[in-house]
N, C-alpha and C. Protein backbone atom coordinates (compact mmCIF):
# COMPACT_ATOMS: atom_id res chain seq x y z
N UNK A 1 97.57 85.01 84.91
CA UNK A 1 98.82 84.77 85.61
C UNK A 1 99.95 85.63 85.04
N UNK A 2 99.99 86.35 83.95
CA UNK A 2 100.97 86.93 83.02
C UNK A 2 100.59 88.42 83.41
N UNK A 3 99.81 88.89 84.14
CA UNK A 3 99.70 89.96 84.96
C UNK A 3 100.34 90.04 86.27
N UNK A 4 100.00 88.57 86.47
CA UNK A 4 100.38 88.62 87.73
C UNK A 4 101.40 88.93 88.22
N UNK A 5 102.51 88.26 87.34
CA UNK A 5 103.64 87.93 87.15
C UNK A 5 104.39 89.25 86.63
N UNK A 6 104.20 89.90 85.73
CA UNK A 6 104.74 91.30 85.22
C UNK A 6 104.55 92.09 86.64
N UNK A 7 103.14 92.34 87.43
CA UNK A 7 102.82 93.32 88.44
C UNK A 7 103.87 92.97 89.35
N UNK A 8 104.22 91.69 89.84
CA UNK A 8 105.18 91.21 91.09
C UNK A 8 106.42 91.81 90.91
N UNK A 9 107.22 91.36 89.34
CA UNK A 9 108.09 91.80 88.69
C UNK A 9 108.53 93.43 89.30
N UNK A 10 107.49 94.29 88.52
CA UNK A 10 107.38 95.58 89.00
C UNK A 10 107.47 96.01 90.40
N UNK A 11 106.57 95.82 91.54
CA UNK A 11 106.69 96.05 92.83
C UNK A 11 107.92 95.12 93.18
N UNK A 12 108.56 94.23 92.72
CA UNK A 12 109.61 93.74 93.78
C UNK A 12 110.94 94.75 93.17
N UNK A 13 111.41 95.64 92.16
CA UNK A 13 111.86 96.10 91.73
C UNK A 13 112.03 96.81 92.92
N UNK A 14 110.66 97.57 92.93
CA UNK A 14 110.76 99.11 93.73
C UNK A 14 111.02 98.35 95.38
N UNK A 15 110.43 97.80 95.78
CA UNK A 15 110.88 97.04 96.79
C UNK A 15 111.93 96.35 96.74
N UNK A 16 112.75 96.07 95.94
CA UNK A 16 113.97 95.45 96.47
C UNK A 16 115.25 96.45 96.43
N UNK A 17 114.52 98.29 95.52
CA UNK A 17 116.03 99.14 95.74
C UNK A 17 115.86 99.83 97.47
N UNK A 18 114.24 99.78 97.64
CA UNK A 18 114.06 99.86 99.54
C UNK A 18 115.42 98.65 100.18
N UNK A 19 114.93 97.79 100.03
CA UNK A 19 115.34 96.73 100.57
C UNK A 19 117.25 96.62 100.28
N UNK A 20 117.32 97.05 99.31
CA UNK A 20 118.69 97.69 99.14
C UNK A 20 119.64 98.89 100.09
N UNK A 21 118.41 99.99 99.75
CA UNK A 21 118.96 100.96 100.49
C UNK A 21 119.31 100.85 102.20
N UNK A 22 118.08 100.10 102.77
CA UNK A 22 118.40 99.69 104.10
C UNK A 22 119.89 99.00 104.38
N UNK A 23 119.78 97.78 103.33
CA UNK A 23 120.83 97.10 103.55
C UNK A 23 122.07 98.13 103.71
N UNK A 24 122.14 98.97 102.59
CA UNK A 24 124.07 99.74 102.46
C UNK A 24 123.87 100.41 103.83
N UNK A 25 122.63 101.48 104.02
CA UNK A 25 122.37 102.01 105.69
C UNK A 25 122.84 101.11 106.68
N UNK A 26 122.71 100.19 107.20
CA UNK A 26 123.02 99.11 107.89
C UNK A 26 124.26 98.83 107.97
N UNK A 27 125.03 98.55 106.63
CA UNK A 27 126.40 98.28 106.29
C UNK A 27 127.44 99.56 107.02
N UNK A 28 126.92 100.37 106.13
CA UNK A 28 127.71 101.71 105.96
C UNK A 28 127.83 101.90 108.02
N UNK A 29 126.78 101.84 108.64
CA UNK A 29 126.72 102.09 110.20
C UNK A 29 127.55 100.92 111.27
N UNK A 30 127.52 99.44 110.44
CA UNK A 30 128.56 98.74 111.22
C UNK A 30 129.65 99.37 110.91
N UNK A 31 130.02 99.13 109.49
CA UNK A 31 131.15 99.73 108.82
C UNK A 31 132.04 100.95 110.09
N UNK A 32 131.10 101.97 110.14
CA UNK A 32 131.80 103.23 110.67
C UNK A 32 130.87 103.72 111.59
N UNK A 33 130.84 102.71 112.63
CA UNK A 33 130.01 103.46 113.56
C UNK A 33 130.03 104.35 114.73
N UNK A 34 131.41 104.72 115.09
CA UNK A 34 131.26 105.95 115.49
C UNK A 34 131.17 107.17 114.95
N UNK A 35 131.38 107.46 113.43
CA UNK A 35 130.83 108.69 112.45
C UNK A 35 129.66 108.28 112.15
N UNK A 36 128.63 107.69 112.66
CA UNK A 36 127.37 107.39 112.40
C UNK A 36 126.81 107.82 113.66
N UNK A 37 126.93 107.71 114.64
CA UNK A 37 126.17 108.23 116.43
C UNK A 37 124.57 107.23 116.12
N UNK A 38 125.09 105.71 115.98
CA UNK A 38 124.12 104.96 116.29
C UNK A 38 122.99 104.97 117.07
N UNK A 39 121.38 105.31 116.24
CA UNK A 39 120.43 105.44 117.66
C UNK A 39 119.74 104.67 117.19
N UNK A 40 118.79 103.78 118.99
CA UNK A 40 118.51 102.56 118.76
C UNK A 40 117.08 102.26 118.55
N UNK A 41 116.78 103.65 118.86
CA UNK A 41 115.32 103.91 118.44
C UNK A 41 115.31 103.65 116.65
N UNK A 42 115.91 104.54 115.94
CA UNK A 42 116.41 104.39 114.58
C UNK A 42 116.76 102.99 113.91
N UNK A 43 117.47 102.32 114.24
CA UNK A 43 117.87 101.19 114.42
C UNK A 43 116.44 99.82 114.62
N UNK A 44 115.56 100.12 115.55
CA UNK A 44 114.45 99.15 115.82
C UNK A 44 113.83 99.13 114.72
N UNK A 45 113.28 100.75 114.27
CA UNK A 45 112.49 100.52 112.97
C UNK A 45 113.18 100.43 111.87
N UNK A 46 114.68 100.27 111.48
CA UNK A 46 115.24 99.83 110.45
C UNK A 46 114.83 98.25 110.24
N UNK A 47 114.88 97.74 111.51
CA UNK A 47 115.02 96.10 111.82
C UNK A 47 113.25 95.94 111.74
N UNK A 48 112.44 96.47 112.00
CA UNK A 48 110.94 96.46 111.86
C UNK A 48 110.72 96.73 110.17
N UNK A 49 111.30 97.57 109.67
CA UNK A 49 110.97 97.58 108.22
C UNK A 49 111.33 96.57 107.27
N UNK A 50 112.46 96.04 107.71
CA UNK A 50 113.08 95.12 107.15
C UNK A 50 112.21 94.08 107.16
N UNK A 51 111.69 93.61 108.21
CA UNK A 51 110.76 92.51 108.61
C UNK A 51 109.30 93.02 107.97
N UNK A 52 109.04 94.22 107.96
CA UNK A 52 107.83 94.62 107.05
C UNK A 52 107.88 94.42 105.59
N UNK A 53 108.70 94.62 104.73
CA UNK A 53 109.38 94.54 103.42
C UNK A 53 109.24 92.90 103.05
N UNK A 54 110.15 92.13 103.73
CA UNK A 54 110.01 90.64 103.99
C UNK A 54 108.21 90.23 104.13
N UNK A 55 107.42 90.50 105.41
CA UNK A 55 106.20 90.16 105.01
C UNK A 55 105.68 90.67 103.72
N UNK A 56 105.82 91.55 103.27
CA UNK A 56 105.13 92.38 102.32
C UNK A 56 104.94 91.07 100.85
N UNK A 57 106.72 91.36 100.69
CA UNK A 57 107.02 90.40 99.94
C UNK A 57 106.39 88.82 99.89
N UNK A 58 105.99 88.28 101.25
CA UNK A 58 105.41 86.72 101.24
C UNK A 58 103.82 87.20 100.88
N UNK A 59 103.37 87.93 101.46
CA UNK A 59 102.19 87.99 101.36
C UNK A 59 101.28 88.35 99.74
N UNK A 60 102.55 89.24 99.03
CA UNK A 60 101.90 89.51 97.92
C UNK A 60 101.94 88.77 96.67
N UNK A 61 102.18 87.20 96.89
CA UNK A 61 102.54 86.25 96.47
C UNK A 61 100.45 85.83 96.32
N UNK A 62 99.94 86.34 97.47
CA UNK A 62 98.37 86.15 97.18
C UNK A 62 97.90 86.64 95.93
N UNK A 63 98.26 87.60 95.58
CA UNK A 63 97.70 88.57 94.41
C UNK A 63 97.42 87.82 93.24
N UNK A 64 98.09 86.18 93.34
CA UNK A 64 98.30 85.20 91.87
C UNK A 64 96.51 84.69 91.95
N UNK A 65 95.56 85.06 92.74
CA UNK A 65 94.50 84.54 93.00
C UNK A 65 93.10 85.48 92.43
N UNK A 66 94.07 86.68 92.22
CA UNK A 66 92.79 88.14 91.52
C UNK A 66 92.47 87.22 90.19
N UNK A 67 91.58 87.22 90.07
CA UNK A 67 90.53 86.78 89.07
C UNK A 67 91.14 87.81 87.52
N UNK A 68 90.65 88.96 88.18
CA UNK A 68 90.77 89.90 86.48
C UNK A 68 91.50 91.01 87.25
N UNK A 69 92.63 91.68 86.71
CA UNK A 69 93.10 92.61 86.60
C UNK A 69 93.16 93.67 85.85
N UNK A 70 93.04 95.23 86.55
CA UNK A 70 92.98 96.52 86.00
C UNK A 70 93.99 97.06 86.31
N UNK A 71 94.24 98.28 85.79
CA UNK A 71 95.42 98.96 85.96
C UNK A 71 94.59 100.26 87.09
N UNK A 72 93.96 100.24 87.46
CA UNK A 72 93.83 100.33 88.63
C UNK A 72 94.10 99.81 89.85
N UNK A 73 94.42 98.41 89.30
CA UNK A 73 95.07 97.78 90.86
C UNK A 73 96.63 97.83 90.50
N UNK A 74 96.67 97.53 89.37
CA UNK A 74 98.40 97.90 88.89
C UNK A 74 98.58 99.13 89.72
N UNK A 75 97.93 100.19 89.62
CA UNK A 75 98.74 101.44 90.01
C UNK A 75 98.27 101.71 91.87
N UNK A 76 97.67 101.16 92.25
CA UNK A 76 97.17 101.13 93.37
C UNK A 76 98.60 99.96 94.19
N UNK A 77 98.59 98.89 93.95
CA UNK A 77 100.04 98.15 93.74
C UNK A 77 101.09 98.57 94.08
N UNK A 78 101.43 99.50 92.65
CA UNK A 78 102.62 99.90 93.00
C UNK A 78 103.00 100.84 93.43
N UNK A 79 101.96 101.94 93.63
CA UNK A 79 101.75 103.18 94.78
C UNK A 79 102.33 102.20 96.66
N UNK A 80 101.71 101.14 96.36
CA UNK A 80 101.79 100.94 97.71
C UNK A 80 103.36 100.28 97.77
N UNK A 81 104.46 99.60 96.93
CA UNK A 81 105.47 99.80 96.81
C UNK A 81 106.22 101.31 97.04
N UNK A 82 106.36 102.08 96.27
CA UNK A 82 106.21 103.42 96.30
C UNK A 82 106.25 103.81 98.13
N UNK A 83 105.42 103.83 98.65
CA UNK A 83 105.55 104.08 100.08
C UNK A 83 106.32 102.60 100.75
N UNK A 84 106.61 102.01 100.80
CA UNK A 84 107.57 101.09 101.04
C UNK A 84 108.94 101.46 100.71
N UNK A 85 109.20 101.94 99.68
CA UNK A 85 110.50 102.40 99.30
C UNK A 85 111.31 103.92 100.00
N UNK A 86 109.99 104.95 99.77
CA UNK A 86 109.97 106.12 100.58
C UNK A 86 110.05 105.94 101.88
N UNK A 87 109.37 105.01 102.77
CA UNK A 87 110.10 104.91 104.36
C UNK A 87 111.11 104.09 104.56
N UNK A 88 111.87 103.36 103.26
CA UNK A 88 113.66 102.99 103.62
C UNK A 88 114.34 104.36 103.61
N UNK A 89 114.47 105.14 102.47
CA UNK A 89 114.77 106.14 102.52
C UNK A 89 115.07 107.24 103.65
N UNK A 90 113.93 107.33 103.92
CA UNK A 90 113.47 108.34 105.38
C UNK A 90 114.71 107.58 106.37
N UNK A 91 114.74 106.37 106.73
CA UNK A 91 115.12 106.12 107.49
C UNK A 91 116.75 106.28 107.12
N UNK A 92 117.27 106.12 106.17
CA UNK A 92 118.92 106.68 105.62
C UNK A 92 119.04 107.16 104.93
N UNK A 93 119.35 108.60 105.35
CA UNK A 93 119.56 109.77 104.20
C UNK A 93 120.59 109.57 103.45
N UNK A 94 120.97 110.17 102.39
CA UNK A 94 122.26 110.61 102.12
C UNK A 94 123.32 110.97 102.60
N UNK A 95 122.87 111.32 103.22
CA UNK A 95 123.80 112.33 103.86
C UNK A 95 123.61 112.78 105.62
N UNK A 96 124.10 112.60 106.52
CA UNK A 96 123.23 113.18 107.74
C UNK A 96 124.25 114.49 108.25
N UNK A 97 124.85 115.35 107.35
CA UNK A 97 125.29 116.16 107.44
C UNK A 97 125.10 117.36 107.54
N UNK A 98 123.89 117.44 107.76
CA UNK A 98 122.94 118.54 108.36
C UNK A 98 122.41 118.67 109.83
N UNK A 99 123.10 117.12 110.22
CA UNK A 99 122.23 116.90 111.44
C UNK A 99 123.09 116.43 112.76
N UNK A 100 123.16 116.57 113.94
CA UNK A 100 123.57 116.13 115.04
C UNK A 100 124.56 114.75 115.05
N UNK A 101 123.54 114.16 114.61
CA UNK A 101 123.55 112.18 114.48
C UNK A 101 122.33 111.87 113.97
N UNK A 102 121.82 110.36 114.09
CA UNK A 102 120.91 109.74 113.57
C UNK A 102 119.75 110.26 114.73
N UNK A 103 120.30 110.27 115.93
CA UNK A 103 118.55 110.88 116.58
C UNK A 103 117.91 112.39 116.16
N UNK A 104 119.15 113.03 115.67
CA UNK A 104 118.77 114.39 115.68
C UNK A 104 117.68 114.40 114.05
N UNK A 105 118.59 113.36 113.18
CA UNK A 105 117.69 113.50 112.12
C UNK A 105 116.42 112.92 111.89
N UNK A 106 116.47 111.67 112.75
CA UNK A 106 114.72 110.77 112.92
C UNK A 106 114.10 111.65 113.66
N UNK A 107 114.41 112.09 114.56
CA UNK A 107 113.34 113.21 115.16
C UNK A 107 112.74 114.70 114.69
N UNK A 108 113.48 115.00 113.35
CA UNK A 108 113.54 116.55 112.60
C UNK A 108 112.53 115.59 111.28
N UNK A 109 112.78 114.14 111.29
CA UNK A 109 112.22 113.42 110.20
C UNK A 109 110.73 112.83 110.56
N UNK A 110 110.37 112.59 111.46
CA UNK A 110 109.78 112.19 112.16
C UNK A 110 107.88 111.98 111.48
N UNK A 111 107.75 113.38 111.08
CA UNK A 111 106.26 113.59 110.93
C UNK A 111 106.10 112.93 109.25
N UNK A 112 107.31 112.64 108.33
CA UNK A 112 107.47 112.16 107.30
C UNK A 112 107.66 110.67 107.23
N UNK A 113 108.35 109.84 108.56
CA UNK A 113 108.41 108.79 108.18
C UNK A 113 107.40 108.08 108.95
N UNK A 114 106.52 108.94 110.37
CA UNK A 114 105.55 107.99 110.60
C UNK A 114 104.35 108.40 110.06
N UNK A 115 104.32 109.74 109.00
CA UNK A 115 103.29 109.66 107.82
C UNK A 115 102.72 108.54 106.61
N UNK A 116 104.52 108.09 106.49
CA UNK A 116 104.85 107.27 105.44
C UNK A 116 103.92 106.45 106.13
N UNK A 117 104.37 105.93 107.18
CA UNK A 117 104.01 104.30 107.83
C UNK A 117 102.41 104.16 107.85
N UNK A 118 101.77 105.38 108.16
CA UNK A 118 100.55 105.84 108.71
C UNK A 118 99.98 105.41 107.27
N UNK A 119 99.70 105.64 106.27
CA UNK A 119 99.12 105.89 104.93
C UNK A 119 100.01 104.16 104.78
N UNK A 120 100.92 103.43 104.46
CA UNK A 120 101.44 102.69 104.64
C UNK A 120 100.07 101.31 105.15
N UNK A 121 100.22 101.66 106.27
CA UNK A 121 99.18 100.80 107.23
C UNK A 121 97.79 100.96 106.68
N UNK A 122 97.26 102.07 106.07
CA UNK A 122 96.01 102.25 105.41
C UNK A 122 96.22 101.36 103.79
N UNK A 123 97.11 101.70 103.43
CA UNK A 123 97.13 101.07 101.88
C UNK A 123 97.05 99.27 102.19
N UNK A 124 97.59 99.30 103.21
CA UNK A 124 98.02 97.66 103.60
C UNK A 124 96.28 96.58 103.64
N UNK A 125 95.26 97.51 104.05
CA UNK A 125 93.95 97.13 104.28
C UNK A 125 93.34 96.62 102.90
N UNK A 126 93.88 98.02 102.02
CA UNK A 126 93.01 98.20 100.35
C UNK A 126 93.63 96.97 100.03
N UNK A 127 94.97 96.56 100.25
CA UNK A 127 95.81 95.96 99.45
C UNK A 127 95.39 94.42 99.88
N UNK A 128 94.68 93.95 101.38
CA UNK A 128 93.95 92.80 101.54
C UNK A 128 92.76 92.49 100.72
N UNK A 129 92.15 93.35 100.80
CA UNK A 129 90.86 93.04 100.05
C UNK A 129 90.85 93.22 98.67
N UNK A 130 91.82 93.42 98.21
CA UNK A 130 92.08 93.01 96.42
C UNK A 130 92.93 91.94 96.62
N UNK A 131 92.77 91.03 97.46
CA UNK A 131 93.27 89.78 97.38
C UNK A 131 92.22 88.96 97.71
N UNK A 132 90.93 89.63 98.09
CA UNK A 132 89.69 88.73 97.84
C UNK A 132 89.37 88.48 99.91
N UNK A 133 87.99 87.97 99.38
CA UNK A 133 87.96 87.65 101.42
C UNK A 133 88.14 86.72 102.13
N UNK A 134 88.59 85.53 101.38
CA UNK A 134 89.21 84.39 102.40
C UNK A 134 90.75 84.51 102.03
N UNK A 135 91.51 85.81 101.77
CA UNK A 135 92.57 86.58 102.37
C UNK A 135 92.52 87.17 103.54
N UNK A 136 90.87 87.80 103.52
CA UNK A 136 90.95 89.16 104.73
C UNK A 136 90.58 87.93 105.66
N UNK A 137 89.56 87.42 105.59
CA UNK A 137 89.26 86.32 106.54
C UNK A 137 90.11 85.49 107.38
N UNK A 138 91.41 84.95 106.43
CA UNK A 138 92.84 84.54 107.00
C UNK A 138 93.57 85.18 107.71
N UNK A 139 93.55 86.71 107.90
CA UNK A 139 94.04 87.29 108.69
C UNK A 139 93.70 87.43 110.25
N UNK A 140 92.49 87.44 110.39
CA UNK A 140 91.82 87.08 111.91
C UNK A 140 91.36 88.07 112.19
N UNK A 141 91.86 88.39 113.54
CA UNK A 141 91.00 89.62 114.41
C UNK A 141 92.12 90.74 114.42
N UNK A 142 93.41 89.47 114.83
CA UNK A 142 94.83 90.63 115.27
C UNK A 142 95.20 91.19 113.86
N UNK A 143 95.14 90.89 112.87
CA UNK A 143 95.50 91.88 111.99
C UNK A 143 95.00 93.41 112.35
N UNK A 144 93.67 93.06 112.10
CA UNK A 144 92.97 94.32 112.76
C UNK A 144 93.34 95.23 113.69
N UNK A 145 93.56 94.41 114.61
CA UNK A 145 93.52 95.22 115.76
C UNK A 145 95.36 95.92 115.82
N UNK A 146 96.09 94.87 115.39
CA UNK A 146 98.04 95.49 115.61
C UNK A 146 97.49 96.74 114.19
N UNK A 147 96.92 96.32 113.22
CA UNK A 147 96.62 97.49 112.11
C UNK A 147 96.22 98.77 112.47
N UNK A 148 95.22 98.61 113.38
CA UNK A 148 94.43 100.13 114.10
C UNK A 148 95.40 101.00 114.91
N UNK A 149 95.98 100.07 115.75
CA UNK A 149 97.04 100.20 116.90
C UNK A 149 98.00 100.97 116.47
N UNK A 150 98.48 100.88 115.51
CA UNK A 150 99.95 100.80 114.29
C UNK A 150 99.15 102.29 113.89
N UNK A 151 98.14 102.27 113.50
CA UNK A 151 97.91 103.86 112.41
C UNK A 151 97.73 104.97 113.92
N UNK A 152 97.20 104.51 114.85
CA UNK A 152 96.66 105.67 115.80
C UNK A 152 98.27 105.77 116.55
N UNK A 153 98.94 104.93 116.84
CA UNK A 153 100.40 105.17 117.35
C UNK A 153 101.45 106.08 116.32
N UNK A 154 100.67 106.02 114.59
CA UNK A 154 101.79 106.99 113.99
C UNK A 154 101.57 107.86 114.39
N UNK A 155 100.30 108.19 114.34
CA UNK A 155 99.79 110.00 114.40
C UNK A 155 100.40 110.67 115.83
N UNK A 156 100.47 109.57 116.66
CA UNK A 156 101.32 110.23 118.11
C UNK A 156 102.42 110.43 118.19
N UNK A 157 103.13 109.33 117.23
CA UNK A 157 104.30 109.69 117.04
C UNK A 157 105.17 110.84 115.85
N UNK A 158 103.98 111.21 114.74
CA UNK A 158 104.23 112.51 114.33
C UNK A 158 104.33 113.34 115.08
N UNK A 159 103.66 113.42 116.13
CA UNK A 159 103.55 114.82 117.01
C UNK A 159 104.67 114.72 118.61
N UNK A 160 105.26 113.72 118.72
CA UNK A 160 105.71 113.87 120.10
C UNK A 160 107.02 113.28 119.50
N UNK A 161 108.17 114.00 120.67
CA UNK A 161 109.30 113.75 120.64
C UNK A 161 109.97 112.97 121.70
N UNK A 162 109.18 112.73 122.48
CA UNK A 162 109.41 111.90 123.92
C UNK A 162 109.88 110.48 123.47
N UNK A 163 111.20 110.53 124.22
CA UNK A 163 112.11 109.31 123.68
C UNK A 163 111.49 108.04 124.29
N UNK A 164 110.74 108.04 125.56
CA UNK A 164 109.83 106.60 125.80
C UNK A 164 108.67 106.55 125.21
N UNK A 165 108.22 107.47 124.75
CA UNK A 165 106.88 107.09 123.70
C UNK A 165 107.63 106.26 122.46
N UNK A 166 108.52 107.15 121.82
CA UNK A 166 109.03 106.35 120.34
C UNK A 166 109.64 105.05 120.56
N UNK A 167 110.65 104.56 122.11
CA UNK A 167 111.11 103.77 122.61
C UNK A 167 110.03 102.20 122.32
N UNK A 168 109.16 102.73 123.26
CA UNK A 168 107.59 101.83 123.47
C UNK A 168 107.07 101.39 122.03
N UNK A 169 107.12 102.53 121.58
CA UNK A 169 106.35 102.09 120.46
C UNK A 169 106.99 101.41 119.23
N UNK A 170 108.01 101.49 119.22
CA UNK A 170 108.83 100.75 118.10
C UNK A 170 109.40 99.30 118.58
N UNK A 171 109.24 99.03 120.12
CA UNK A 171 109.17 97.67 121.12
C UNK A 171 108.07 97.02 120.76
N UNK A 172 106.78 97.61 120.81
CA UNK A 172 105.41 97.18 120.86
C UNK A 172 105.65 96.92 119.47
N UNK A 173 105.74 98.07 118.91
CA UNK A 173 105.62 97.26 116.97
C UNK A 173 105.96 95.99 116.59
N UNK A 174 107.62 95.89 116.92
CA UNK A 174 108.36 94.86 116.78
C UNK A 174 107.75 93.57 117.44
N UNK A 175 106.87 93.42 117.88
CA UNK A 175 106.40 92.60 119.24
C UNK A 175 105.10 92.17 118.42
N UNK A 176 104.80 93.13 118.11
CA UNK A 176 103.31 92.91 117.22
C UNK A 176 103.78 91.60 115.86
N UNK A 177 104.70 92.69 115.09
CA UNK A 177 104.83 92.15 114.17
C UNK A 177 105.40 90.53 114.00
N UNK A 178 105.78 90.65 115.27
CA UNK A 178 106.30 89.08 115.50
C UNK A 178 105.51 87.88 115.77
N UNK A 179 104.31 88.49 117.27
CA UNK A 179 103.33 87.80 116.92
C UNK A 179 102.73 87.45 115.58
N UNK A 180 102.58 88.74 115.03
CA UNK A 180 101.43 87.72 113.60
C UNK A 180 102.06 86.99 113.11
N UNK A 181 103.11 87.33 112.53
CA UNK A 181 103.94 86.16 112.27
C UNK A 181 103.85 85.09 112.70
N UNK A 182 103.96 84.69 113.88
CA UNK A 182 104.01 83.11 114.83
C UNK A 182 103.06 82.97 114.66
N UNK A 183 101.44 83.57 114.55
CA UNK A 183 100.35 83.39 114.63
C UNK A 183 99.79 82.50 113.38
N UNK A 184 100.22 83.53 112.07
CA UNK A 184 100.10 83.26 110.69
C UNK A 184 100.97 81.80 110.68
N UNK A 185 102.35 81.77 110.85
CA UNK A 185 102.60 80.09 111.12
C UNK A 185 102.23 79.37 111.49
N UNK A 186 102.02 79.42 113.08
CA UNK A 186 101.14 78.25 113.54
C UNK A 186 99.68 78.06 113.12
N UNK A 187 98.97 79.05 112.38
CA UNK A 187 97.49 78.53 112.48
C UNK A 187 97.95 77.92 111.12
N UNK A 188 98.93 78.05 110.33
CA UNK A 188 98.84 77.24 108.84
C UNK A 188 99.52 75.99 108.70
N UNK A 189 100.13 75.77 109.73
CA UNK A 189 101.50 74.68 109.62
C UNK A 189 100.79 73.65 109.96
């Protein structure tokens, strides 16, 4: 449990300066949002990550159940923090003073942050099954399937700039992610 507990420690760190950075992004855009050129595509997956970050966080509350720990899963762990933190980022630069507005820069950003997500969604699998199999088992079918859905929709969305593809797909995400949610509640409540 004193692994457990140090490893959580660690990943909620790196996950909570993500979870940070979104927040001031967020702020900073009510704050001043016409020197921001608010886009809502941008905006969905801010509000989708946020809600990803949040599951992340409930779920890795399982990890108190690993039997024996290596620092192989330590670093496997917090690699997968690590890309959690890197797609808050992506999503609020420093600076967008290189760029149009916020669409000009999610779309010049594009092949980086639905890379992130892409590898993201793969680590998310490793990261079930080092929580053992009546974890993976608890998840059902739809994990699976919004999981598959989710990695083959990044790779399209690395490559295309079509504002109803990214539209759709960050609708559908949000939609997904909500179901499991309700799903994961009601089958436990």
């Amino acid at each position: 449990m004193e692994k457990f507990t140090h490893v959580r420690i660690v990943m909620g760190m790196i996950v909570s300066l993500g979870l940070t950075h979104m927040l001031k992004g967020l702020s900073s855009a009510i704050q001043h949002p016409s020197q921001k050129n608010i886009y809502p595509i941008h905006m969905a997956w801010v509000a989708s990550l946020i809600l990803n970050i949040l599951q992340f966080w409930w779920w890795e509350f399982n990890l108190r159940e690993i039997p024996v720990w290596t620092f192989g899963i330590y670093i496997y762990l917090i690699f997968y923090a690590f890309i959690i933190y890197l797609m808050c980022a992506m999503l609020f630069p420093d600076s967008l003073r290189d760029y149009a507005d916020y669409r000009d820069y999610f779309m010049s950003r594009r092949a980086w942050f639905f890379g992130l997500a892409f590898a993201e969604s793969v680590i998310d699998i490793g990261d079930s099954f080092i929580k053992g199999e009546l974890h993976v088992a608890s998840l059902g079918d739809m994990y699976w399937v919004k999981t598959a859905a989710f990695a083959v929709g990044c790779l399209f969305a690395i490559r295309t700039r079509n504002q109803i593809y990214h539209a759709s797909f960050v609708a559908l995400n949000l939609l997904a992610q909500l179901l499991f949610v309700a799903n994961l509640t009601w089958s436990h409540a």
